[in-house]
PDB file of N, CA and C in Angstrom:
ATOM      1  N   UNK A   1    -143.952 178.707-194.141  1.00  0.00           N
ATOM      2  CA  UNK A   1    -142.666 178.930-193.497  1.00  0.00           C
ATOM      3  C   UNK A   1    -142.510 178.009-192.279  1.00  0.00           C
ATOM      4  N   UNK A   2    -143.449 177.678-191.710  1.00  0.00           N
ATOM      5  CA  UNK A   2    -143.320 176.819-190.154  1.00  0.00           C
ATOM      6  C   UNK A   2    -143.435 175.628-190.474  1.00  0.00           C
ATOM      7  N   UNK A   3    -143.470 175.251-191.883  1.00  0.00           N
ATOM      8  CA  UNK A   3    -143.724 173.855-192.216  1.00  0.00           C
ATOM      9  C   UNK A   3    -142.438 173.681-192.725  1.00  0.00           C
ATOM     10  N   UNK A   4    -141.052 174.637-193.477  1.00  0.00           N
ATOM     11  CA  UNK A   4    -139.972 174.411-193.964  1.00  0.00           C
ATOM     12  C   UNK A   4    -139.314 174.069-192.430  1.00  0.00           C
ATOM     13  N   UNK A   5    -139.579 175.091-191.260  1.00  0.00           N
ATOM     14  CA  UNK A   5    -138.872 174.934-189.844  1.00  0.00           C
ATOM     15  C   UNK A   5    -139.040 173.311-189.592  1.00  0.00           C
ATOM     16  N   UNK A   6    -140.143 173.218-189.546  1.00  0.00           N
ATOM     17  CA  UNK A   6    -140.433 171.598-188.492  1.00  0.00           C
ATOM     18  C   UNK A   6    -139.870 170.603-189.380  1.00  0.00           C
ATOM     19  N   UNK A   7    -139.832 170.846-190.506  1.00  0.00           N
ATOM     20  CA  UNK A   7    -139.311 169.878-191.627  1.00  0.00           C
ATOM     21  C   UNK A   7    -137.530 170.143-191.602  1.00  0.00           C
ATOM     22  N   UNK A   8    -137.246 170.913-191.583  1.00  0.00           N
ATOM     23  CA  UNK A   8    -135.552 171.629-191.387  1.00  0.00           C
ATOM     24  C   UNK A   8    -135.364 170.401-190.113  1.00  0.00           C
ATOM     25  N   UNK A   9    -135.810 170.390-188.934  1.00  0.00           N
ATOM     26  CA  UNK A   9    -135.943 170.423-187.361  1.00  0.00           C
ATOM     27  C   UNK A   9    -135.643 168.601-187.305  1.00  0.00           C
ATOM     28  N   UNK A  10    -137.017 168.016-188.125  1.00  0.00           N
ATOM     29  CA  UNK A  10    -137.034 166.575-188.055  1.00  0.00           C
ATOM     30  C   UNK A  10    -136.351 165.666-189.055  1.00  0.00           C
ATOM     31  N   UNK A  11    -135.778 166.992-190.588  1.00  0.00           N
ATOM     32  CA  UNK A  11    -135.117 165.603-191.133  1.00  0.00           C
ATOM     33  C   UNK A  11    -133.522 166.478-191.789  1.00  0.00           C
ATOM     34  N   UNK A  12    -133.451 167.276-191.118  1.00  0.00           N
ATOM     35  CA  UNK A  12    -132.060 167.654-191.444  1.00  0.00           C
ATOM     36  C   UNK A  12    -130.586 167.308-190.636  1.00  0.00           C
ATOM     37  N   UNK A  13    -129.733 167.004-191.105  1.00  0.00           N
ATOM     38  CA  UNK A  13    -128.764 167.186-189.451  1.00  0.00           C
ATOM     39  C   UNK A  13    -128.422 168.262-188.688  1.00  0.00           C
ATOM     40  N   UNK A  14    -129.075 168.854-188.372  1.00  0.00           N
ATOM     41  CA  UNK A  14    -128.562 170.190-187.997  1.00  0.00           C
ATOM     42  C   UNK A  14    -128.050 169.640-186.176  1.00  0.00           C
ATOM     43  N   UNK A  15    -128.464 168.533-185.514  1.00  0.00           N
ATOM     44  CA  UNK A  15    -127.304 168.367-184.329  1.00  0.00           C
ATOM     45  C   UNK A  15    -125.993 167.928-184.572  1.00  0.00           C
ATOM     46  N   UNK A  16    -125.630 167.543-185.769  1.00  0.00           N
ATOM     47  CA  UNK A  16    -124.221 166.892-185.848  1.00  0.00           C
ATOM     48  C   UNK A  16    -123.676 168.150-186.363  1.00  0.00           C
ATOM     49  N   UNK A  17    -124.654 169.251-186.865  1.00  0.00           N
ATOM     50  CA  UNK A  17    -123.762 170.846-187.230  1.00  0.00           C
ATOM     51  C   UNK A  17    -123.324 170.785-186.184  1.00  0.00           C
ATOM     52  N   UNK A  18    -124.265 170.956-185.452  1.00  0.00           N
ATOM     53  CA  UNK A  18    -123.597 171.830-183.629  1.00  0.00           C
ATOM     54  C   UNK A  18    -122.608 170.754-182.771  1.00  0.00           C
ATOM     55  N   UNK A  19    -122.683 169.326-182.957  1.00  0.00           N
ATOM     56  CA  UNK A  19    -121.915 168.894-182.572  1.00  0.00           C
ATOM     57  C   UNK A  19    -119.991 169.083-182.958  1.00  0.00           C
ATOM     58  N   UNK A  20    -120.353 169.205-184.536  1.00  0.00           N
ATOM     59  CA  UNK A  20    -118.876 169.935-184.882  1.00  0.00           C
ATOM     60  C   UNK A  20    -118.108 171.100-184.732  1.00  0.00           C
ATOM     61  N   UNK A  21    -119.382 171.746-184.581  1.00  0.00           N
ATOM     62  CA  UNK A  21    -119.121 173.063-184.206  1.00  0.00           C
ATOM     63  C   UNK A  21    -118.660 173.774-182.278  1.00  0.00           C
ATOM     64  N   UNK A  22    -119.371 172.646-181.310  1.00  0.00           N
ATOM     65  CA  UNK A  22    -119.200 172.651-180.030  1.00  0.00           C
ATOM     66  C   UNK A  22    -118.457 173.419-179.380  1.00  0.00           C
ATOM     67  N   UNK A  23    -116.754 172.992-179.918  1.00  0.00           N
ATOM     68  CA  UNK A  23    -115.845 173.664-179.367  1.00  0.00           C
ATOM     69  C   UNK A  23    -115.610 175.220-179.856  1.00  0.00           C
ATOM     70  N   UNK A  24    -116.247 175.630-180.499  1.00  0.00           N
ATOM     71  CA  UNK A  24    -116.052 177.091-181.151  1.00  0.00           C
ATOM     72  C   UNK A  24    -117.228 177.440-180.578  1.00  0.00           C
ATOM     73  N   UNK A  25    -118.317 177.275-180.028  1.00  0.00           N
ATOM     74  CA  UNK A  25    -119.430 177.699-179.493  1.00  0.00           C
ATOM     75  C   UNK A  25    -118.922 177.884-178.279  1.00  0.00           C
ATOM     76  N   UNK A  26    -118.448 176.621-177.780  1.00  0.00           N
ATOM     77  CA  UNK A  26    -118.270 177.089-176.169  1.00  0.00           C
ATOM     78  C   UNK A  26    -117.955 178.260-175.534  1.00  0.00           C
ATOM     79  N   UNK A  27    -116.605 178.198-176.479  1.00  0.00           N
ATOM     80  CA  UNK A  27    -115.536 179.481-176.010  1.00  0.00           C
ATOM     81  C   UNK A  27    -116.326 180.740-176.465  1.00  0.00           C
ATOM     82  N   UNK A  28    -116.991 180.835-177.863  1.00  0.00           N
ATOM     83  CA  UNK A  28    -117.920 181.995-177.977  1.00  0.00           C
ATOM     84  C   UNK A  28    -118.758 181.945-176.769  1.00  0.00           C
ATOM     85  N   UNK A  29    -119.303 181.231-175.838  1.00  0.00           N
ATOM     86  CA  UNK A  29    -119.856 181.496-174.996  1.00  0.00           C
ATOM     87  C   UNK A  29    -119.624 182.208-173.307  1.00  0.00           C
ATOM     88  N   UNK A  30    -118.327 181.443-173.274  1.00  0.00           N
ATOM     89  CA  UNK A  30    -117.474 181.670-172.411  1.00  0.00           C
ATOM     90  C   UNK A  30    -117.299 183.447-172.332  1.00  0.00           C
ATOM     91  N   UNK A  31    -116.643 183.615-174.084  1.00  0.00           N
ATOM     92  CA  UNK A  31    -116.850 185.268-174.300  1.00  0.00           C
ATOM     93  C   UNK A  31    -117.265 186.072-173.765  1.00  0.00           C
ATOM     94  N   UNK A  32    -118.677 185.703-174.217  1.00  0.00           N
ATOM     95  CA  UNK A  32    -120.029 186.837-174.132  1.00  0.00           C
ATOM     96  C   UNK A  32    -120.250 186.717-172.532  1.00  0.00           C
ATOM     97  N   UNK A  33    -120.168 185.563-171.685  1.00  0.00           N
ATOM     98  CA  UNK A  33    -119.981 185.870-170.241  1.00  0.00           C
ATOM     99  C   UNK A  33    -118.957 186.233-169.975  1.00  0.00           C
ATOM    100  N   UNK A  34    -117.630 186.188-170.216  1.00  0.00           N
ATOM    101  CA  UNK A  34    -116.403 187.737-169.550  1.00  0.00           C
ATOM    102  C   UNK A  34    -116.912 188.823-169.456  1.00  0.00           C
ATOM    103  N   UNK A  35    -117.233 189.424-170.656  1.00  0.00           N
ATOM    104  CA  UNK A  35    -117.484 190.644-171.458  1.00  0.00           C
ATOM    105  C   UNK A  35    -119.160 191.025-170.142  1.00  0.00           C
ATOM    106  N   UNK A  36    -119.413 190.103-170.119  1.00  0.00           N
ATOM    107  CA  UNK A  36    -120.830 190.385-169.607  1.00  0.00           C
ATOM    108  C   UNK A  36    -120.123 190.454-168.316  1.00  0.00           C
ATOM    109  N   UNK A  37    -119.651 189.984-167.573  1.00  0.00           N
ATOM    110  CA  UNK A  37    -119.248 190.130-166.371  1.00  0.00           C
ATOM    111  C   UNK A  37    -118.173 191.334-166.165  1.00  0.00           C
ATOM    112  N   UNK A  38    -117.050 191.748-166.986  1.00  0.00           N
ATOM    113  CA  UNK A  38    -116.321 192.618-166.886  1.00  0.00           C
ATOM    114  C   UNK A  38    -117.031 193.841-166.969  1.00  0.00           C
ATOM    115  N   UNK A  39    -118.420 193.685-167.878  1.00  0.00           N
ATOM    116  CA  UNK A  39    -119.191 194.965-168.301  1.00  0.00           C
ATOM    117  C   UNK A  39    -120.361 195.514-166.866  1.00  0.00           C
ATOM    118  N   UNK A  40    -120.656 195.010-166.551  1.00  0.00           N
ATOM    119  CA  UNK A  40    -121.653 194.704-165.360  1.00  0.00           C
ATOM    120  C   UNK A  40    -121.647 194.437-163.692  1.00  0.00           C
ATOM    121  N   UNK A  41    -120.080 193.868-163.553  1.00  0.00           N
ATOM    122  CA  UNK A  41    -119.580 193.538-162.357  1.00  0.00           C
ATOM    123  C   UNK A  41    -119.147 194.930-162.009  1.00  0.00           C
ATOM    124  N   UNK A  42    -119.053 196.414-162.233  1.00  0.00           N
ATOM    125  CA  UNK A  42    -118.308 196.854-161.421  1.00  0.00           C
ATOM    126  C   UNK A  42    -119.639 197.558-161.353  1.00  0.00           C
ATOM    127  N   UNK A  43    -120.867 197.945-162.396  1.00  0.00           N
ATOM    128  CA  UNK A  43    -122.022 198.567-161.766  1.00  0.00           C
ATOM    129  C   UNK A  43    -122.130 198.004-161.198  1.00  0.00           C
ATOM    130  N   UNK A  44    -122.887 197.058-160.636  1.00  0.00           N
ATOM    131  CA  UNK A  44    -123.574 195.930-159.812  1.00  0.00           C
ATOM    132  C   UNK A  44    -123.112 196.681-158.533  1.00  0.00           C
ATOM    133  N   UNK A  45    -121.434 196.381-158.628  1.00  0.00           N
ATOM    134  CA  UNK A  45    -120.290 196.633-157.077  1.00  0.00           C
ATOM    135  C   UNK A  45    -120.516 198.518-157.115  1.00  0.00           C
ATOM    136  N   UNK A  46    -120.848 198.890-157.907  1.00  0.00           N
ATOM    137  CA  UNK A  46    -120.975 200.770-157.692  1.00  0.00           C
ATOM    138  C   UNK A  46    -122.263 200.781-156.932  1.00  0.00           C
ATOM    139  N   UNK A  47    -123.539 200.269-157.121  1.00  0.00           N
ATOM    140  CA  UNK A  47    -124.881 200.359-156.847  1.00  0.00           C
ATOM    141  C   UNK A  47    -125.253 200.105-155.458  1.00  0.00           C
ATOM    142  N   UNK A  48    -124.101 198.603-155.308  1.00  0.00           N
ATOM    143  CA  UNK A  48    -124.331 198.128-154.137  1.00  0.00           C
ATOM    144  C   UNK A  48    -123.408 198.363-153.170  1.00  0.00           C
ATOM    145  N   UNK A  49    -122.397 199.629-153.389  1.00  0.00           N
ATOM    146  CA  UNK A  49    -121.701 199.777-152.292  1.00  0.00           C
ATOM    147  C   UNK A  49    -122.345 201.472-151.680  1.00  0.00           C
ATOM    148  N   UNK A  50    -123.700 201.842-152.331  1.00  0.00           N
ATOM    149  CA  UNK A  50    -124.089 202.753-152.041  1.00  0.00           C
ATOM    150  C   UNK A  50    -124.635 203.143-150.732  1.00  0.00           C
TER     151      UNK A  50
END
């Protein structure tokens, strides 16, 4: 199995996947930090206004 990975790794394109893909990653990323911040920012501000 770690020999299909390193072989996947060194002769597949898998950076020009992610390069096409970039702009749909970003914003998925962007996401998951709102969500993480909308989810977390007001404990944080409850804990620390104790």
């Amino acid at each position: 199995m770690l020999k299909r990975i390193v072989t996947y790794i060194e002769n597949e394109p898998w950076e020009a996947e992610l390069l096409k893909k970039e702009k749909r990653l970003k914003v998925a990323s962007w996401a998951v930090i709102a969500i993480a911040v909308l989810y977390f920012g007001p404990r944080c501000l409850a804990v620390l206004m104790r």
